[in-house]
Protein backbone atom coordinates (compact mmCIF):
# COMPACT_ATOMS: atom_id res chain seq x y z
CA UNK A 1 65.84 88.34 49.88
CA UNK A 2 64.25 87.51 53.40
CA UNK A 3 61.04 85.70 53.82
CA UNK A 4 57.95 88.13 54.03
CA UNK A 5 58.77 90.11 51.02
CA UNK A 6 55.78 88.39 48.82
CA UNK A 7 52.92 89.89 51.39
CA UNK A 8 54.93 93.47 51.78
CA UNK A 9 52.89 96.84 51.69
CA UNK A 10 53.76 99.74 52.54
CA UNK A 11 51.62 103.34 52.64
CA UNK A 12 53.27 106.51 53.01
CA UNK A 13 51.42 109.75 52.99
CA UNK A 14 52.46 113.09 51.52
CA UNK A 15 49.85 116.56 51.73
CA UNK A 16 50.71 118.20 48.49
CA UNK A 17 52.67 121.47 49.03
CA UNK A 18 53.06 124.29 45.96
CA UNK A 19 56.20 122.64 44.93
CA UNK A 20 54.76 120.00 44.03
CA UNK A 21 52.36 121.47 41.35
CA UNK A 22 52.63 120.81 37.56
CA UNK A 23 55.54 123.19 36.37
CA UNK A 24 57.40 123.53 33.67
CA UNK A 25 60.53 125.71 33.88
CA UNK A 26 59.75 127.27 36.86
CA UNK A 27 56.32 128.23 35.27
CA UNK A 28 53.08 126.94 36.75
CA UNK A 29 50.97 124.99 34.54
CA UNK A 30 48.11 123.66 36.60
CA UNK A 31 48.06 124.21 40.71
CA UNK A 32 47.50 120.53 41.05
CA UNK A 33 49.61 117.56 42.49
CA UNK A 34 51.78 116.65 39.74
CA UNK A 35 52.51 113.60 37.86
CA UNK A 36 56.08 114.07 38.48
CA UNK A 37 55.63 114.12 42.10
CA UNK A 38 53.17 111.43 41.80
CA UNK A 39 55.67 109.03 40.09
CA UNK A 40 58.07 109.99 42.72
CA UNK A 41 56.44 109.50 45.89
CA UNK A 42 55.29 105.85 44.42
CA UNK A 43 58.91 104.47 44.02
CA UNK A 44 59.60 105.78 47.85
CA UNK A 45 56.28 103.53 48.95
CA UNK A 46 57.66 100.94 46.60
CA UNK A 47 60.91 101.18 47.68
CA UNK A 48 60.34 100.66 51.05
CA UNK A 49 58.04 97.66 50.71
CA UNK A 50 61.53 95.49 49.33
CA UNK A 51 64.20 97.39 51.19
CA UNK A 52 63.83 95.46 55.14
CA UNK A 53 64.02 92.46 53.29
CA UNK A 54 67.56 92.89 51.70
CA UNK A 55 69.70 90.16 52.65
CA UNK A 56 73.32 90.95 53.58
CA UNK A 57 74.98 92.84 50.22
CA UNK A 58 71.90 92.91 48.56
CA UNK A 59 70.00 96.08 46.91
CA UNK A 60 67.60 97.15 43.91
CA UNK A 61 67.50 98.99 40.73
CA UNK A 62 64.15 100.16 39.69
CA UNK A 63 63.16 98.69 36.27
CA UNK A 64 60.01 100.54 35.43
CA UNK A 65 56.91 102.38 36.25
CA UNK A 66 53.50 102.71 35.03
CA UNK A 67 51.45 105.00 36.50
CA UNK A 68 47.90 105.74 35.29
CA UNK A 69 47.30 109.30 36.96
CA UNK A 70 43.16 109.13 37.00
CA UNK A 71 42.27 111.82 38.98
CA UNK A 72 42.96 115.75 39.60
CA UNK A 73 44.56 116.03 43.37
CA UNK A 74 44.15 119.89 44.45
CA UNK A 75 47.56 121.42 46.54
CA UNK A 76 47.01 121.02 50.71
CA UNK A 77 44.86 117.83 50.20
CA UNK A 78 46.96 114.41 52.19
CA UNK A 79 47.58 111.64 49.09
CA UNK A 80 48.30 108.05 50.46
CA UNK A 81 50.38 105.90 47.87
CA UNK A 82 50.50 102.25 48.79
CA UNK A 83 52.86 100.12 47.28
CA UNK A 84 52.03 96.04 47.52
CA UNK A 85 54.25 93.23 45.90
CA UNK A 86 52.11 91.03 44.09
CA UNK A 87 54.97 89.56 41.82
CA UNK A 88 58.46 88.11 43.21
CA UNK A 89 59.94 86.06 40.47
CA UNK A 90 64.08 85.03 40.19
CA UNK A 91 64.92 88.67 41.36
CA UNK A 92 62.40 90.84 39.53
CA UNK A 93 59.77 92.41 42.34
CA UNK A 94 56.73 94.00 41.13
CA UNK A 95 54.43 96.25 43.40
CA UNK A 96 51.17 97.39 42.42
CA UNK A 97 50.65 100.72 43.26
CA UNK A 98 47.55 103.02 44.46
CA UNK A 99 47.30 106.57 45.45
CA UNK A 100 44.28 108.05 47.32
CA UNK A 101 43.19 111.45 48.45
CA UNK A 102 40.28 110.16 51.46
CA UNK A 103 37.61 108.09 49.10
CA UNK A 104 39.32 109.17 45.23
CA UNK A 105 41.98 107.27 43.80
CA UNK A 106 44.07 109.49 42.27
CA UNK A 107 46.41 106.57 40.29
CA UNK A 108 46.88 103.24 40.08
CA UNK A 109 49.76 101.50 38.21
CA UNK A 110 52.93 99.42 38.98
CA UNK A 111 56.56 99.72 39.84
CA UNK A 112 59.36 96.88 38.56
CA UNK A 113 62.54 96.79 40.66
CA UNK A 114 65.31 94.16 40.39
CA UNK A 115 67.34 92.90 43.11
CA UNK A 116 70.68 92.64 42.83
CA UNK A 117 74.25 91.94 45.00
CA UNK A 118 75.14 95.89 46.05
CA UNK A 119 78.38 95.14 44.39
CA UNK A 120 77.41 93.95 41.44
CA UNK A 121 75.53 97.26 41.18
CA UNK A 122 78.59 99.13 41.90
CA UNK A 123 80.15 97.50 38.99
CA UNK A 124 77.24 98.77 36.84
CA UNK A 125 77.26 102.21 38.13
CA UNK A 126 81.02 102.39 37.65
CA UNK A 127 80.66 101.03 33.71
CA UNK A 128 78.04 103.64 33.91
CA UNK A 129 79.71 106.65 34.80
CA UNK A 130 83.48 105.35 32.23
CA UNK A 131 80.88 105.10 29.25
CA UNK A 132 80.62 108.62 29.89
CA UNK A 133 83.18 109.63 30.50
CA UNK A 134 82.30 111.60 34.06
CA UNK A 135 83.86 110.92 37.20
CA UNK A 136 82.01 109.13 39.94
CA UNK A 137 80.95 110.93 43.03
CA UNK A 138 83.13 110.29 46.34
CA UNK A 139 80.69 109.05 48.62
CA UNK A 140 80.34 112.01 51.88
């Protein structure tokens, strides 16, 4: 992992679109910004906070979320989710995360990923796919 990765941050922004609502089997439940999505967009902002720091051969796993959802975000409104590492320890990186529609946080949490060699990984997504018992995907 390069240098730089302890003071990483990242923000990406996302307006919330209809698809994104709370759903359940194609049924609406609330037309608000879902936790799903929520969760989602925070491991892309917390993804790319680690990823231009992979060394040569290296890559992550995510490890874990927590994600406190605090707020209701309506659909149309812009959310900003910025992911910060505040922990880098052997090759566990956490981020704290925070997601904000203008002056409300909407959540707040953190996101665990674990840095690995890419074919070490590999390895572990092979074992994955012979326990069972399904055929990996040919890469396109």
């Amino acid at each position: 992992m390069k240098d730089g990765v302890r003071s990483s941050s990242v923000t990406i922004s996302v307006t919330t679109t209809p698809d994104m609502a709370a759903s359940l089997d194609g049924r609406l439940i609330h037309p608000l910004y879902s936790t799903f999505w929520l969760a989602y967009h925070a491991e892309v902002a917390a993804r790319k906070a680690i990823e231009p720091y992979f060394d040569e051969g290296e890559n992550a796993l995510g490890a874990g979320i927590e994600l406190e959802h605090r707020n209701m975000c309506p659909l149309g409104v812009r959310v900003d989710i910025t992911a910060t590492v505040t922990q880098y320890e052997g090759n566990r990186i956490i981020c704290s995360l925070s997601a904000r529609a203008g002056a409300i946080e909407i959540a707040r949490g953190t996101q665990t990923q674990v840095v690995l060699p890419s074919e070490r990984i590999q390895a572990m997504i092979a074992r994955a796919y012979e326990q069972h018992g399904v055929q990996l995907p040919q890469k396109s």
